[in-house]
PDB file of N, CA and C in Angstrom:
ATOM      1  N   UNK A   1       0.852  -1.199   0.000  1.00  0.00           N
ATOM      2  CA  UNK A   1       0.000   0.000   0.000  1.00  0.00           C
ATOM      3  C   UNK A   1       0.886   1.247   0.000  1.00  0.00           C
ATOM      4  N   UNK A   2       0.719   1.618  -0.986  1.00  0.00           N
ATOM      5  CA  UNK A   2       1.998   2.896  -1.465  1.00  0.00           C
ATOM      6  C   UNK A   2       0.977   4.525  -1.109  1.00  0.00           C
ATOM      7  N   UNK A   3       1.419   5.601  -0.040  1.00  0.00           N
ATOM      8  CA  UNK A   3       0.442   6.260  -0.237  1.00  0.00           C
ATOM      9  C   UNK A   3       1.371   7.721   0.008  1.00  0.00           C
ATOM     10  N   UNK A   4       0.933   8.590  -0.716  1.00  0.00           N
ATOM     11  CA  UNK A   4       1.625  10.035  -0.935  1.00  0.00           C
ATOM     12  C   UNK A   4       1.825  10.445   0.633  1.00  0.00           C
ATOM     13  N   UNK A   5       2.660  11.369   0.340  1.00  0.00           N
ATOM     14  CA  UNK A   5       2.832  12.134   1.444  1.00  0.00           C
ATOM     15  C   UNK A   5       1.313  12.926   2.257  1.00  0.00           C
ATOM     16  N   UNK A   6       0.654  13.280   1.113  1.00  0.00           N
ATOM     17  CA  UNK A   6      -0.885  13.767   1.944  1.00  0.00           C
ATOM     18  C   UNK A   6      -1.753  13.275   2.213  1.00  0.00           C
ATOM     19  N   UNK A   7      -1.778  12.060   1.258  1.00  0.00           N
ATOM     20  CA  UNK A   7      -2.528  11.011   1.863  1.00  0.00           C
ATOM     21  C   UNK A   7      -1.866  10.492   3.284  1.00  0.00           C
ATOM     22  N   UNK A   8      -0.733  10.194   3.086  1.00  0.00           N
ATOM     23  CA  UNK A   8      -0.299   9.561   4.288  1.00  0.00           C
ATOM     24  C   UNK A   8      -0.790  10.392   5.645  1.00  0.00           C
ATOM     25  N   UNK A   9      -0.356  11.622   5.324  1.00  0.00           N
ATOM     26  CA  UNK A   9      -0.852  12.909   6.475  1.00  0.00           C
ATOM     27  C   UNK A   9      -2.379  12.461   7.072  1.00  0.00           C
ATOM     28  N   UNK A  10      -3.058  12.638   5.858  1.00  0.00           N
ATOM     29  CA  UNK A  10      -4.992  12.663   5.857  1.00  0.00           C
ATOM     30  C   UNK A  10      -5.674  11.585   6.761  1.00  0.00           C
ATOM     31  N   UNK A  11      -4.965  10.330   6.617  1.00  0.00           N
ATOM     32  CA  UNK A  11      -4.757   9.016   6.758  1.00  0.00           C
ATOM     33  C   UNK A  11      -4.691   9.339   8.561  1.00  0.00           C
ATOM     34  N   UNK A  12      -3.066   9.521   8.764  1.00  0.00           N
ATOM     35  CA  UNK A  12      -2.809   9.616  10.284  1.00  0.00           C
ATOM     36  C   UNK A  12      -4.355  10.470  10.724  1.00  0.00           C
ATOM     37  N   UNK A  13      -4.371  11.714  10.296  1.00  0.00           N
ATOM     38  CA  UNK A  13      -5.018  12.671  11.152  1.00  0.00           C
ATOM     39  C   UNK A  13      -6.349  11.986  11.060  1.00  0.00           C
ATOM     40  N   UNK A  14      -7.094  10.982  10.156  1.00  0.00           N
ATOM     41  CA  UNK A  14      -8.571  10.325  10.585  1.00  0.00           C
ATOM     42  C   UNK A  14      -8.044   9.480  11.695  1.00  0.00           C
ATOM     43  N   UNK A  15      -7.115   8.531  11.409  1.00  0.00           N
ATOM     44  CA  UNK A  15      -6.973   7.636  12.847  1.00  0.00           C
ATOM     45  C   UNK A  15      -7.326   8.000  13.719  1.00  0.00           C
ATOM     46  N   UNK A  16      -6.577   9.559  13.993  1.00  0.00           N
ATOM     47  CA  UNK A  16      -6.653  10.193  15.221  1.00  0.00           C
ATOM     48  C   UNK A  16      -7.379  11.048  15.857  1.00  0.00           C
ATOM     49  N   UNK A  17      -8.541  11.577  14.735  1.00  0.00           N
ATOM     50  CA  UNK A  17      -9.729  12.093  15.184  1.00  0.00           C
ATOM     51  C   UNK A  17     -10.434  11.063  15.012  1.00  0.00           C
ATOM     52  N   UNK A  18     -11.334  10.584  15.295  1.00  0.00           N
ATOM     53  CA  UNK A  18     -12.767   9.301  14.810  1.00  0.00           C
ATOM     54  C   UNK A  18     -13.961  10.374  14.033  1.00  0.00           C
TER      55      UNK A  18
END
């Protein structure tokens, strides 16, 4: 699973809000 730098960002920050 290859994912951009903003995705990667977008990604963390849903984890971490619900």
């Amino acid at each position: 699973m290859k994912l951009t730098l903003k995705q990667s960002k977008a990604t963390k920050h849903d984890l971490s809000n619900p």
